[in-house]
Protein backbone atom coordinates (compact mmCIF):
# COMPACT_ATOMS: atom_id res chain seq x y z
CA UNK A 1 143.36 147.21 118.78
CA UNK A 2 142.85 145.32 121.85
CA UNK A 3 146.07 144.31 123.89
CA UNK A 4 146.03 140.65 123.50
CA UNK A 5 145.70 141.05 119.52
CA UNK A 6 148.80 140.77 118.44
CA UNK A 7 148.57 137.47 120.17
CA UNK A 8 145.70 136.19 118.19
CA UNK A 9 146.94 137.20 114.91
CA UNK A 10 150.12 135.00 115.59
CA UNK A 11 148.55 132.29 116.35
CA UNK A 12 146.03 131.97 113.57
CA UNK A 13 146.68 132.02 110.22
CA UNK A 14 143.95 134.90 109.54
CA UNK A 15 144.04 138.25 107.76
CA UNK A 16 143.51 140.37 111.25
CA UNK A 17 140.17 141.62 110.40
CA UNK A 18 138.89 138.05 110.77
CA UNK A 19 141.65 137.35 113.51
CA UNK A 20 139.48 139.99 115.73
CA UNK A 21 136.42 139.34 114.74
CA UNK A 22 135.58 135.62 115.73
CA UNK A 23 132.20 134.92 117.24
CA UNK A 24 132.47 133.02 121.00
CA UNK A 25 129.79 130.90 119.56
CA UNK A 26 132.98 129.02 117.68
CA UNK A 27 134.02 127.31 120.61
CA UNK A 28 134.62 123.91 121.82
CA UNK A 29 131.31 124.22 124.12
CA UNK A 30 129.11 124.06 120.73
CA UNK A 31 132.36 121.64 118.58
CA UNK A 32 131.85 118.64 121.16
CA UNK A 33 127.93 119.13 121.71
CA UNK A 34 127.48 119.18 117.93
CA UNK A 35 129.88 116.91 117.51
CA UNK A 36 128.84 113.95 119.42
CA UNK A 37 125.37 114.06 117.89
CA UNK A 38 127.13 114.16 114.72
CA UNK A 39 129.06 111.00 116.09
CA UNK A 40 125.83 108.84 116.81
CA UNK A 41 124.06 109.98 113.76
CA UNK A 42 127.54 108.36 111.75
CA UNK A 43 127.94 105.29 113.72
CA UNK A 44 124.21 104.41 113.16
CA UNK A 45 124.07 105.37 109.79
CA UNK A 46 127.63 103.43 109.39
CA UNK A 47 126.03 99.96 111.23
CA UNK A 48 123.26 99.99 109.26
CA UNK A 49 124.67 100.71 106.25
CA UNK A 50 126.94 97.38 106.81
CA UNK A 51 124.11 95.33 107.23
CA UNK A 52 122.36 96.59 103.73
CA UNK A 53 125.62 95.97 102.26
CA UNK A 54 126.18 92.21 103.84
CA UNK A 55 122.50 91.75 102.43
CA UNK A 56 123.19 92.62 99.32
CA UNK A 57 126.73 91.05 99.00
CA UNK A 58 126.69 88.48 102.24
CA UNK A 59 130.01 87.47 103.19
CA UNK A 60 130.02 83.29 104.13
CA UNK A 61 129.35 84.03 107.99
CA UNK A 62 126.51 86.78 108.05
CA UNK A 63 122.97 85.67 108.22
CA UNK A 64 119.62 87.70 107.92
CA UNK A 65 116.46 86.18 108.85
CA UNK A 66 112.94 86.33 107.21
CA UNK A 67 111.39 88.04 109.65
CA UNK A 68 110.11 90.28 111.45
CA UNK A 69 109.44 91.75 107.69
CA UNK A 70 109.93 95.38 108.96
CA UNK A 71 113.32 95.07 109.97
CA UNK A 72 115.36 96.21 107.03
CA UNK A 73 112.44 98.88 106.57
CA UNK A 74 113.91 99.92 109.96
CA UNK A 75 117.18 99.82 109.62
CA UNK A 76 117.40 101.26 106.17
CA UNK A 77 114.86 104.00 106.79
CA UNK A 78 117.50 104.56 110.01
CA UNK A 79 120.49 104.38 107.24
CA UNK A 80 118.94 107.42 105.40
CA UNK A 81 117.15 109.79 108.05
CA UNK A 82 120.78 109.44 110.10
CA UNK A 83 122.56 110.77 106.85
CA UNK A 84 120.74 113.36 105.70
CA UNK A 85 120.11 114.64 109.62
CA UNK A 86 123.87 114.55 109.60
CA UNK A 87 124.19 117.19 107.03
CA UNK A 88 123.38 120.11 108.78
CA UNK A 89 125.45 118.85 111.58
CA UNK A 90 128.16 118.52 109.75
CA UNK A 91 127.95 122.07 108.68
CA UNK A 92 127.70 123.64 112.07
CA UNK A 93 130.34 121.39 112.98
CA UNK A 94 132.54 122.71 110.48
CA UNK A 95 131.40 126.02 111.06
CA UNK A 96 132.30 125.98 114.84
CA UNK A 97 135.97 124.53 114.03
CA UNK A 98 136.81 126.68 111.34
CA UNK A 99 139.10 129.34 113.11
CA UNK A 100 141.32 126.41 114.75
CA UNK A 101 141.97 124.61 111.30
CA UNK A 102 144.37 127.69 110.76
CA UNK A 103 145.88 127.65 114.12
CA UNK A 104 149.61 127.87 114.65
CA UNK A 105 151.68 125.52 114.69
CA UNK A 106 150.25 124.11 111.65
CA UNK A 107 151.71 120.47 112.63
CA UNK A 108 153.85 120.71 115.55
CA UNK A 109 154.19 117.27 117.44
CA UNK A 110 153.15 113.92 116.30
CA UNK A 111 149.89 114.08 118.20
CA UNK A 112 149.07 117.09 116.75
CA UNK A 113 150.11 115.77 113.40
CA UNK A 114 147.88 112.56 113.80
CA UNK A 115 144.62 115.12 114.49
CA UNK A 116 145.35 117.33 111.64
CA UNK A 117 145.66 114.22 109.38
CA UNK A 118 142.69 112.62 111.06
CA UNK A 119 140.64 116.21 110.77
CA UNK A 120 141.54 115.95 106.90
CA UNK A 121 140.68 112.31 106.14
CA UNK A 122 137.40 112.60 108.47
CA UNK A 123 136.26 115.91 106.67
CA UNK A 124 137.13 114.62 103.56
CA UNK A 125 135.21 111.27 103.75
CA UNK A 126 132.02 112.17 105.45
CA UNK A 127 131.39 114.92 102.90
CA UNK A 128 131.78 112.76 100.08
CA UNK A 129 129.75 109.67 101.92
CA UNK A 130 126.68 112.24 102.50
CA UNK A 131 127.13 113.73 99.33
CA UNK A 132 126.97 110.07 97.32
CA UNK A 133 124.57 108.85 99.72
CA UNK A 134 122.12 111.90 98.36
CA UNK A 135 122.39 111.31 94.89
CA UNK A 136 121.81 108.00 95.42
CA UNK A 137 118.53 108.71 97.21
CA UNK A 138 117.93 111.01 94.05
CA UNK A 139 119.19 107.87 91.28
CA UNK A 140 121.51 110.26 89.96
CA UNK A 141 125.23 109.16 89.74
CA UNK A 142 127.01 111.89 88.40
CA UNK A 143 130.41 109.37 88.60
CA UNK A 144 131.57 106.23 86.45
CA UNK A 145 133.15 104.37 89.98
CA UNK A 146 130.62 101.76 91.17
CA UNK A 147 128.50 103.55 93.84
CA UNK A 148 127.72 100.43 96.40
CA UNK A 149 131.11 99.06 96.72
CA UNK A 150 132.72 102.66 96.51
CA UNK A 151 129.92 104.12 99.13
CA UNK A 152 131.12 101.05 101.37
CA UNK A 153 134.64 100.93 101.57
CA UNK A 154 134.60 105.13 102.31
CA UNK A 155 132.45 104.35 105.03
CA UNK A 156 135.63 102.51 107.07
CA UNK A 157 137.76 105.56 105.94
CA UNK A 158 135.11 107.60 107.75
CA UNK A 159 134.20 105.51 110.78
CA UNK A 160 138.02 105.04 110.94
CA UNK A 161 139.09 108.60 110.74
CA UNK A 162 136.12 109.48 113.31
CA UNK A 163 137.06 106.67 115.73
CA UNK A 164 140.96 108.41 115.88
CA UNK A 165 140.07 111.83 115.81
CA UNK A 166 137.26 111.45 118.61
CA UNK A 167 140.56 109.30 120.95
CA UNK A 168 142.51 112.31 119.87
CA UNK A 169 140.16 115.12 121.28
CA UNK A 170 138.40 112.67 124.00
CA UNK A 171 140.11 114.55 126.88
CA UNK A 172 138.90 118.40 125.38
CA UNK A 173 135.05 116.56 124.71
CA UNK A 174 135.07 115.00 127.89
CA UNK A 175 135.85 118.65 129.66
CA UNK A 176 133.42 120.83 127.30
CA UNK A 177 130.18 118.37 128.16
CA UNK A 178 130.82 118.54 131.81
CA UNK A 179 131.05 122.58 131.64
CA UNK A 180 127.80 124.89 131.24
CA UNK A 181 127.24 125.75 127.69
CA UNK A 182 127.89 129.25 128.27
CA UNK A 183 130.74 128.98 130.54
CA UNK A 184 133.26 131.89 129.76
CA UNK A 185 136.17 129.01 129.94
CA UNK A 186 135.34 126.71 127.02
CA UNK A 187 136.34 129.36 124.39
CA UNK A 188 139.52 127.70 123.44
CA UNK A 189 139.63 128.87 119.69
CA UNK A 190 143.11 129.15 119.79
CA UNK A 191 143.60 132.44 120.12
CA UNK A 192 140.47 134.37 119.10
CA UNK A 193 137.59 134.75 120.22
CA UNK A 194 136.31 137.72 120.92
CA UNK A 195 132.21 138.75 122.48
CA UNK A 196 130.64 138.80 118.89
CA UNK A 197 127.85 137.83 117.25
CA UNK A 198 125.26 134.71 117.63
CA UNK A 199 124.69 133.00 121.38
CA UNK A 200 126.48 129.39 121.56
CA UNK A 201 122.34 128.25 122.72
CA UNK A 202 121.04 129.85 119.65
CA UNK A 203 123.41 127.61 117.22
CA UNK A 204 122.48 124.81 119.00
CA UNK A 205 119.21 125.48 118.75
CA UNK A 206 119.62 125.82 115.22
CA UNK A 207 121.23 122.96 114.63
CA UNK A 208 118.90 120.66 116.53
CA UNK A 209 115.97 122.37 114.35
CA UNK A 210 117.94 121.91 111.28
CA UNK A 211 118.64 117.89 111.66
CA UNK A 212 115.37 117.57 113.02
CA UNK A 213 113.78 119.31 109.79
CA UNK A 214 116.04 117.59 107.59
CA UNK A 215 114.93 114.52 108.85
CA UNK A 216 110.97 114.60 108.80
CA UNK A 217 111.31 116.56 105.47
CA UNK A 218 112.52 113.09 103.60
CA UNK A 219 111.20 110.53 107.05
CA UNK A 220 107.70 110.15 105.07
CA UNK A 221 109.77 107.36 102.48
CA UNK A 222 109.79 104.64 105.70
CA UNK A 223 107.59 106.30 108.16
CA UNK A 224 103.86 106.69 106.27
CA UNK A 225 102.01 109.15 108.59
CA UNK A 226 104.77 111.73 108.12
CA UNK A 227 104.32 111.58 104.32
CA UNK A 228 102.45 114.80 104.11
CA UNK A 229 105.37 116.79 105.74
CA UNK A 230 108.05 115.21 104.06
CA UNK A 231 108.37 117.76 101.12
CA UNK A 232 111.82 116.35 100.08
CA UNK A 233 111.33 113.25 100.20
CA UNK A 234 111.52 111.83 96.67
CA UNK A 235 109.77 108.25 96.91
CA UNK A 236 107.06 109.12 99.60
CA UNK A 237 104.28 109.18 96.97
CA UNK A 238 102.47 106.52 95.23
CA UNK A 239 102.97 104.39 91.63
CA UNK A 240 100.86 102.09 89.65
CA UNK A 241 98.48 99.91 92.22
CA UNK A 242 99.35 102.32 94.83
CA UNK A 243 103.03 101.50 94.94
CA UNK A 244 106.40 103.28 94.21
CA UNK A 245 108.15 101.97 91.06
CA UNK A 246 112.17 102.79 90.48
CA UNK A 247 112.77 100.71 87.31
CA UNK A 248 110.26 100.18 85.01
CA UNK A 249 109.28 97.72 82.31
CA UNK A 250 110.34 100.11 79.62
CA UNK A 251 113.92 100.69 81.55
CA UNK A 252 114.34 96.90 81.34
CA UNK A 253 113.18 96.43 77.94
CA UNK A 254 111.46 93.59 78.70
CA UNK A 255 107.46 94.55 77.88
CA UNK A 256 107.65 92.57 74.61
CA UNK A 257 108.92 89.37 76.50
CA UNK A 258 106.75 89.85 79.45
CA UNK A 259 104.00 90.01 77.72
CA UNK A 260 104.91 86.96 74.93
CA UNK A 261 101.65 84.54 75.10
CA UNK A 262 104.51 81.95 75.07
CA UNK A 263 106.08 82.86 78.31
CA UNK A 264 107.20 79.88 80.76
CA UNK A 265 108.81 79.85 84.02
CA UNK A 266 111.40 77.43 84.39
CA UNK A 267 111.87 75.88 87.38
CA UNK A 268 114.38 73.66 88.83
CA UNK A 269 115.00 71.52 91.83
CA UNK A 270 117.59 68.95 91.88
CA UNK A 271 117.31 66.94 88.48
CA UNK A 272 114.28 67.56 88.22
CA UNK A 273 112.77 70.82 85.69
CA UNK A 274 109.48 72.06 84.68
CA UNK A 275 107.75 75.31 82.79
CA UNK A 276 104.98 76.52 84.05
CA UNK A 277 102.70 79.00 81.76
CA UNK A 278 101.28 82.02 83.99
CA UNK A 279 97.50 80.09 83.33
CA UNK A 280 99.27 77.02 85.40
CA UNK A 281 100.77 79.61 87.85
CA UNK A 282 96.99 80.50 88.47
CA UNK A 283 96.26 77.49 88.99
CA UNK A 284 98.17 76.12 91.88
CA UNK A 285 97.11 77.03 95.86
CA UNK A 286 97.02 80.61 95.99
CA UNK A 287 98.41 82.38 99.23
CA UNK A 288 98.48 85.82 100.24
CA UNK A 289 100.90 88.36 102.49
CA UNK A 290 101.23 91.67 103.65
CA UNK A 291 104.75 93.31 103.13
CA UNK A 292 106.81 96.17 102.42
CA UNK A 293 108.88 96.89 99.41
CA UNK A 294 112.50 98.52 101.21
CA UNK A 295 114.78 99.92 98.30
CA UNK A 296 118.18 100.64 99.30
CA UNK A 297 117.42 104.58 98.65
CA UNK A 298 115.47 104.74 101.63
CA UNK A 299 111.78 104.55 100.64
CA UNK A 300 109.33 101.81 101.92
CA UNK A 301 105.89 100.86 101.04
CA UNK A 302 103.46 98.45 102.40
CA UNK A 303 101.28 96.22 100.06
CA UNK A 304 99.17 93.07 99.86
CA UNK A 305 100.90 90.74 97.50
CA UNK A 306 99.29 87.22 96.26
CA UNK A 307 100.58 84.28 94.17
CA UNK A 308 102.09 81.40 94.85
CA UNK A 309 104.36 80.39 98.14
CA UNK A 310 107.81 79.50 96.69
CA UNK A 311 107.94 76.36 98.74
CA UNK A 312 104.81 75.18 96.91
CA UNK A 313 106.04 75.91 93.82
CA UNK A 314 109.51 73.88 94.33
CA UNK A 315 106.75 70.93 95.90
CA UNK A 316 105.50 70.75 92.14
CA UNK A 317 108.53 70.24 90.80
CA UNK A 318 110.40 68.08 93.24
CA UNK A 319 111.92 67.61 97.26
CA UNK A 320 113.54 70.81 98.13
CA UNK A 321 116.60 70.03 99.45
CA UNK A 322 118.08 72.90 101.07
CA UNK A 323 119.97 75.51 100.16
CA UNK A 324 119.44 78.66 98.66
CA UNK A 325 117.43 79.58 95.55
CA UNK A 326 118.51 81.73 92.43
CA UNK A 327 115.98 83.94 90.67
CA UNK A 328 116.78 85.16 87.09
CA UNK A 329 114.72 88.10 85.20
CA UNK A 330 113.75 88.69 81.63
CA UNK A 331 116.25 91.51 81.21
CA UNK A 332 118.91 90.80 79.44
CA UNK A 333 122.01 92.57 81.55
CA UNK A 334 122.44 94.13 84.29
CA UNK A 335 123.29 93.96 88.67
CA UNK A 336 120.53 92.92 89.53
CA UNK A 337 119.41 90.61 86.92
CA UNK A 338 119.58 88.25 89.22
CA UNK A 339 119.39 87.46 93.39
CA UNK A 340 119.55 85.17 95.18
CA UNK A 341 117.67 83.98 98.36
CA UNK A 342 118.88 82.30 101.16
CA UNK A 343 117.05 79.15 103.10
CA UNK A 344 115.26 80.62 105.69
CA UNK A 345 113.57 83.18 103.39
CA UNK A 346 113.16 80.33 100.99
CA UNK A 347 111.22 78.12 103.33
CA UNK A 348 109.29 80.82 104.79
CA UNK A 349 105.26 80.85 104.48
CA UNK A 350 105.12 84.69 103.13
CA UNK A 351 107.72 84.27 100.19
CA UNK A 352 105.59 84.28 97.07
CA UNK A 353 105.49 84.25 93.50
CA UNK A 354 103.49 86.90 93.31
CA UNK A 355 100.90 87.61 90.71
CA UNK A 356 98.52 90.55 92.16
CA UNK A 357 99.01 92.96 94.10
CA UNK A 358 96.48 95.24 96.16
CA UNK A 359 93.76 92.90 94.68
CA UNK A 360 94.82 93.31 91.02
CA UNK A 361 96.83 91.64 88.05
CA UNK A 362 100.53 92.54 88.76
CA UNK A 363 101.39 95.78 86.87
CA UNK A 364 103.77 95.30 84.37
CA UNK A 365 106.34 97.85 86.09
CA UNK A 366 105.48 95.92 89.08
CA UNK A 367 107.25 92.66 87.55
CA UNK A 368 104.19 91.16 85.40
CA UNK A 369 103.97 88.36 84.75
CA UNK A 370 104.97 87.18 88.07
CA UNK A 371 107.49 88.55 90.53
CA UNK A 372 109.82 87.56 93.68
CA UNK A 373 108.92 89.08 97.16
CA UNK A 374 110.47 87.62 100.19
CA UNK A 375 110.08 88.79 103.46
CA UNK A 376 113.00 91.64 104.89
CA UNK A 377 114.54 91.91 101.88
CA UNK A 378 116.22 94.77 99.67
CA UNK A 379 113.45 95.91 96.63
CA UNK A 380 116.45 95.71 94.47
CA UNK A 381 116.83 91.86 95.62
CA UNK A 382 112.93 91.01 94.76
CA UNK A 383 113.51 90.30 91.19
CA UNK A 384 110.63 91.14 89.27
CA UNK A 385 109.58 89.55 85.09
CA UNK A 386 111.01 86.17 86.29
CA UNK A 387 112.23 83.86 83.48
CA UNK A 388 113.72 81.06 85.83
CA UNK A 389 113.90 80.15 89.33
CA UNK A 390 116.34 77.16 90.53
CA UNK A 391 117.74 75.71 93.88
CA UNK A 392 120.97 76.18 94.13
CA UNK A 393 123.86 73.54 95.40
């Protein structure tokens, strides 16, 4: 037993074989490196995960514009690499920590007290935010709490919690970053380290490899040319007409009414109302666009759409006045039965009714008879087996 053991073992709370037996790669030189990658990988995957919420739900103030029609492809495909390269960040993190979480005094002072409770609430709610987030990805939702508006008020607990413990330790950060990564005086594990085990480079090194692997194994859903290497990634290949379906026709039970020889679109504009058969559809001023389906999951997909600009459509039926429009589907519950678009998107030249896409007669999983799609816009928002569309006060 080495001199200054004693001292370790009463200052961690460690059976002494672990007491004497900590690596010097658990020290704050790898915590705050680690750490404040972790920290931009949360903050971006925290501001973009606002903005797909305030999409999705938009408070009175926020607006989102029409174009350019990549952005949300950007920012969500940012949403989800960020996460899942967080993952194995968080775990080295943890890893690198784990000695001091059972460092005496257990509380102490306030400040100390404010960290521990700050450590708790952060660990707690990034692990479940990455954890949701992934089963989300995967549409599996092993819960019965409402997923978007539970995933979105965690991710203030955890933004929050980061934003106290990171003015808590700023002063020990600060220190560590401006020190060599192998400098003898950044082991501050509280009492026990000892010359054992892995290099501090060699976890980093790991770490960087792991979040960068993580990344590009699932990057393929937004980014195309990295779909061959993106093994995980469980929306990077194709569906009917060369595009990625998450609900179908058969999910919605709507293939009987979709494909009724008496279907009619109702439209509305002021006072005015009119049904249009999908023959009548055809026959109005065709117009055509290039854009990408973004789900909320994280996968994207470019496609040529054609149908009908919703402008033109509104023209047949009376004066658009303003405002924004509602769209309602064939199924009969549901979210997402319904969306609604917002003026600029409304009046914007690429926002079709479509009717083909890629050249061909809209798939019925792909919303046949005729479907929304609106420039930067959620997939979940692009309401597909329309039954009505009507401008809204």
């Amino acid at each position: 037993m080495t001199q200054d053991t004693p001292f370790r073992e009463t200052r961690l709370l460690l059976p002494r074989r672990l007491a004497t037996r900590i690596s010097t790669a658990r020290s704050i030189a790898v915590t705050a490196r680690v750490g404040s990658v972790l920290g931009v990988a949360v903050t971006v995957c925290f501001a973009t995960g606002l903005i797909s919420h305030w999409i999705q739900h938009p408070p009175g103030w926020f607006v989102w514009p029409a174009h350019p029609v990549w952005l949300y492809r950007l920012t969500q495909g940012a949403h989800v690499i960020s996460g899942i390269a967080a993952v194995p960040l968080l775990l080295v993190k943890l890893w690198s920590v784990y000695p001091r979480l059972f460092a005496r005094p257990l509380f102490g002072n306030p400040l100390r007290l404010l960290e521990r409770a700050s450590v708790a609430m952060l660990v707690g709610s990034v692990i479940f935010q990455l954890a949701t987030g992934l089963c989300n990805i995967a549409q599996w939702y092993p819960w019965k709490f409402f997923f978007t508006t539970t995933h979105y008020a965690m991710a203030y607990v955890a933004f929050g919690a980061m934003a106290v413990h990171l003015a808590v330790k700023l002063p020990s950060v600060r220190t560590a970053l401006r020190r060599p990564v192998d400098d003898p005086e950044s082991v501050e594990t509280d009492g026990g380290a000892v010359g054992q085990g892995i290099s501090r480079r060699s976890v980093l090194t790991a770490a960087a490899i792991a979040a960068a692997v993580a990344g590009l194994a699932t990057a393929g859903q937004t980014v195309p040319f990295l779909r061959r290497v993106s093994i995980l990634a469980p929306r990077s290949g194709s569906g009917p007409q060369g595009l990625p379906v998450n609900r179908t026709a058969g999910d919605a039970a709507v293939a009987d009414a979709a494909r009724d020889p008496a279907y009619r679109l109702r439209v509305r504009v002021g006072g005015r109302s009119r049904e249009f058969a999908l023959d009548e559809l055809r026959a109005l001023p065709q117009s055509a666009a290039a854009l990408p389906i973004t789900c909320v999951e994280g996968w994207s997909a470019s496609a040529h759409w054609s149908g009908v600009r919703l402008r033109d459509l509104l023209a047949a039926v009376g004066e658009y006045p303003g405002g924004s429009v509602r769209f309602v589907s064939l199924e009969q519950g549901g979210l997402y039965r319904e969306s609604v678009l917002p003026p600029p998107h409304v009046i914007a030249a690429d926002t079709l009714i479509a009717l083909r896409l890629n050249g061909e007669q809209l798939d019925l999983d792909h919303g046949y008879p005729c479907r929304l799609i609106a420039p930067n816009r959620p997939g979940v928002l692009q309401t597909k087996w329309l039954a009505a569309v009507e401008v809204t006060a």
